[in-house]
Protein backbone atom coordinates (compact mmCIF):
# COMPACT_ATOMS: atom_id res chain seq x y z
CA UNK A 1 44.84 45.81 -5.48
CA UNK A 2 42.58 48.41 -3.81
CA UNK A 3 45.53 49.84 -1.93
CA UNK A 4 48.02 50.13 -5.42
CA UNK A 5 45.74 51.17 -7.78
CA UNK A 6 47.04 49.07 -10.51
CA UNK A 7 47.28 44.78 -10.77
CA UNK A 8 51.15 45.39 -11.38
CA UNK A 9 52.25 47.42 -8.19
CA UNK A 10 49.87 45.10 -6.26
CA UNK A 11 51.54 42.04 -7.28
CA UNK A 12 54.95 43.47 -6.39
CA UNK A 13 53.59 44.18 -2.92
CA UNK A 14 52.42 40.88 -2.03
CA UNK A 15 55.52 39.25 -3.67
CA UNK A 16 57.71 41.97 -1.45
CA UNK A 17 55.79 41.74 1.59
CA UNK A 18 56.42 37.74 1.49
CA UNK A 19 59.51 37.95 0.54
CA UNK A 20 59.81 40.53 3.99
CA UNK A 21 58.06 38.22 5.97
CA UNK A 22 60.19 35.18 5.28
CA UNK A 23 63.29 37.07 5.98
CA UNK A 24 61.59 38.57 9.36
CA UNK A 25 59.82 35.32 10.85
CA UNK A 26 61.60 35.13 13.72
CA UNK A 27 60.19 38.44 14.56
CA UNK A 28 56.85 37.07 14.64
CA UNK A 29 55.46 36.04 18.40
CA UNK A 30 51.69 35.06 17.97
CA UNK A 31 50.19 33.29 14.89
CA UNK A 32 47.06 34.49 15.19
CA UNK A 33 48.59 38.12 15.09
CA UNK A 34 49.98 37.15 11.49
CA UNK A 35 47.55 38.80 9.24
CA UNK A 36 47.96 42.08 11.01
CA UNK A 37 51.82 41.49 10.86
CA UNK A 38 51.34 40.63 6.95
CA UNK A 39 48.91 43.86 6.31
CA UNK A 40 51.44 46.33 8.62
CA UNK A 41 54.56 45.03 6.30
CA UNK A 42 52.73 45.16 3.12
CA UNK A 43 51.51 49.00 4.40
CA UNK A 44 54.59 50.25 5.01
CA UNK A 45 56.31 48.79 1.63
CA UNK A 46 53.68 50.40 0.11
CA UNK A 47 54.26 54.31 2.06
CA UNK A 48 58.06 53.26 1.09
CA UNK A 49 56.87 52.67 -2.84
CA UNK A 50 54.80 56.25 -2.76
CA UNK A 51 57.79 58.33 -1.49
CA UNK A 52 60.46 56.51 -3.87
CA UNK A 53 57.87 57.26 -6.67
CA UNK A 54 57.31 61.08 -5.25
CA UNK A 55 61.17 61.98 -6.71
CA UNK A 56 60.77 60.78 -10.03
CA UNK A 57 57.66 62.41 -10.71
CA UNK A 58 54.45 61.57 -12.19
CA UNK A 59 54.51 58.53 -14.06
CA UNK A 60 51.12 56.16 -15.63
CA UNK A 61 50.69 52.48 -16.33
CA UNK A 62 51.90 51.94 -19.68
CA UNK A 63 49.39 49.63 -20.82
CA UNK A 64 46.90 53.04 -21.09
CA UNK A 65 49.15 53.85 -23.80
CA UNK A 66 49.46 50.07 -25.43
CA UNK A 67 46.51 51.40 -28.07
CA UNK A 68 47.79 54.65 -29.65
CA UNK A 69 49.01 54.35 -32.98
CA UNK A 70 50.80 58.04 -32.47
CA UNK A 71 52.92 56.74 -29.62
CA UNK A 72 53.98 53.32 -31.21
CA UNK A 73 57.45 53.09 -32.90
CA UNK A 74 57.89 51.08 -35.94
CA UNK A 75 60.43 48.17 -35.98
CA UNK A 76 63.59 47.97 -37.28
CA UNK A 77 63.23 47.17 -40.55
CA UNK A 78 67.07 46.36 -41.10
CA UNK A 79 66.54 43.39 -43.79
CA UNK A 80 64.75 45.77 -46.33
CA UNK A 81 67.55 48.15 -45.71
CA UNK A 82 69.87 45.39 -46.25
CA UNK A 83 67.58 44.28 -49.37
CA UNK A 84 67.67 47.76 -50.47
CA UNK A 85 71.96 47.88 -51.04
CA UNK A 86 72.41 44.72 -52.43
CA UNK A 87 69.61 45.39 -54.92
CA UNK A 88 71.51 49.15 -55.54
CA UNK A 89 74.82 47.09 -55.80
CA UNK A 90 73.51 44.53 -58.17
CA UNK A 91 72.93 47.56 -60.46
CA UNK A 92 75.43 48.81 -62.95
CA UNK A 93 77.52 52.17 -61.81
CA UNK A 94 75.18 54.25 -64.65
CA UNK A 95 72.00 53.44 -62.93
CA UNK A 96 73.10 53.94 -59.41
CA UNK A 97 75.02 57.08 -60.47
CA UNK A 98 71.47 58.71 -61.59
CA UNK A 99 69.19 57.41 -58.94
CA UNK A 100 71.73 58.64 -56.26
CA UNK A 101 71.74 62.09 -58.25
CA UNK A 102 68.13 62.21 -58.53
CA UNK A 103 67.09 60.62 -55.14
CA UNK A 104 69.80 61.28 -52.46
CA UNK A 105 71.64 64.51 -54.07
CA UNK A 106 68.20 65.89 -54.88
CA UNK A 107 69.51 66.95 -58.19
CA UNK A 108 67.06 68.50 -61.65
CA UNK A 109 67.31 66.57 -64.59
CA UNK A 110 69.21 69.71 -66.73
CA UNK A 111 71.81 69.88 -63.40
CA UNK A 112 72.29 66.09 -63.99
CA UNK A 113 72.43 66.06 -67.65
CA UNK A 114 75.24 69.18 -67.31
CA UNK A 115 77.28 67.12 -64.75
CA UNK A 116 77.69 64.09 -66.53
CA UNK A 117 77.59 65.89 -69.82
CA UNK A 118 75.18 63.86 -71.70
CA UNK A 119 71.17 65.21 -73.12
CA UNK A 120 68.15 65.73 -70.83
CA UNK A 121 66.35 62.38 -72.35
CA UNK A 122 69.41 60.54 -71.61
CA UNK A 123 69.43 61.64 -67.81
CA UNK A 124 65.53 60.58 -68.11
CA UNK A 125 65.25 57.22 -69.81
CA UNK A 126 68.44 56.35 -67.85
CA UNK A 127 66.33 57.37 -64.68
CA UNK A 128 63.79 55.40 -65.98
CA UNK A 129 65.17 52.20 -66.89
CA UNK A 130 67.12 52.44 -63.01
CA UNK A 131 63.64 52.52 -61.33
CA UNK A 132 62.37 49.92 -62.99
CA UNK A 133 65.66 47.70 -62.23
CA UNK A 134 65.12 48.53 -58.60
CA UNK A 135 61.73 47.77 -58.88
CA UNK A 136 62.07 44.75 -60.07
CA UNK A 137 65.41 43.71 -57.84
CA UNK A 138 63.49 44.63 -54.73
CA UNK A 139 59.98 42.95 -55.53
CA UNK A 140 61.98 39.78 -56.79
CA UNK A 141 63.61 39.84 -53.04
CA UNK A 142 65.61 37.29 -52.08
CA UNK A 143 66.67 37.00 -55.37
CA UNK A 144 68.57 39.60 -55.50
CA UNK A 145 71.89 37.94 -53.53
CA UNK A 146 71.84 35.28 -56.76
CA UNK A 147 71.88 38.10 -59.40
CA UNK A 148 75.29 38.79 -60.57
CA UNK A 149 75.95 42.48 -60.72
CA UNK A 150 75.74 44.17 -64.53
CA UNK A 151 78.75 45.42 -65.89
CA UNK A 152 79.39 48.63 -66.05
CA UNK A 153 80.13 50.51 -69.09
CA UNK A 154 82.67 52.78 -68.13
C-alpha cells in the first residue's frame, strides 16, 4: 500500500507478484532469501505498472469522484419511455395529433388551429382534455397496457 498509493493497485501487486512467484519458483535457491526475492518481484511489477501508466496519461482513482452529483449519469429510464408510448397510443389520433403539434412540433395555438382548420378554443380545450388523458394514463401506470385504445373520430 505505501509503495501504490491506492488499496486497488496494491492489491493487484501482491496478487501479480504471487502469481510471478509461483510461475518462477524454481528460480528461487535460498528460503531465507524469499522475502527479498518477493519485495524485488513486486518492485519491479510495480516500475513496469508506472511506465505502462506514463503513456496513457494522468489518470485518478475513481472512487474520488463516486460523490459528485455533476459527474453522475442518470439511468436508463427505458420503462417510462416505454410507459410513455403506450399511454400516447392508448389515446385517440385527435389528442395525440395536438400534443405532438404543441409539444414535439413546437407549434402556437393560431398555427395549429390554421392547420387543422378548426377555432383557437378548439385547439385549446382539445390540448387540454389530451394532458389530462396523459396525465391520468401515465399516473395510472401499469394500467395503461389493459386500456383499450379510444376510437378515433376521423
Amino acid at each position: 500500500m505505501a509503495l501504490a498509493g491506492n488499496a486497488a493497485m496494491a492489491d493487484d501487486l501482491v496478487q501479480d507478484s504471487i502469481e510471478k512467484a509461483l510461475r518462477q519458483s524454481g528460480q528461487l535457491r535460498e528460503l531465507p532469501l524469499l522475502p527479498r526475492w518477493l519485495r524485488r518481484i513486486l518492485h519491479n511489477l510495480y516500475i513496469d505498472e508506472i511506465r505502462r501508466r506514463r503513456g496513457k496519461g494522468p489518470q485518478a482513482d475513481i472512487m474520488n469522484f463516486a460523490d459528485h452529483a455533476e459527474l453522475s449519469i442518470p439511468a436508463d429510464d427505458s420503462a417510462r419511455g416505454r410507459d410513455f408510448m403506450r399511454a400516447m397510443n392508448a389515446l385517440n389520433f385527435e389528442h395525440r395529433q395536438i400534443l405532438l403539434l404543441v409539444g414535439l412540433e413546437d407549434m402556437s395555438y393560431r398555427e395549429i388551429a390554421e392547420e387543422l382548420n378548426v377555432p383557437m378554443g378548439t385547439v385549446m380545450s382539445r390540448l387540454a382534455r389530451a394532458r389530462e388523458r396523459l396525465r391520468g394514463l401515465m399516473e395510472s401506470g401499469a394500467n395503461v397496457v389493459s386500456l383499450p385504445p379510444v376510437k378515433d373520430r376521423a
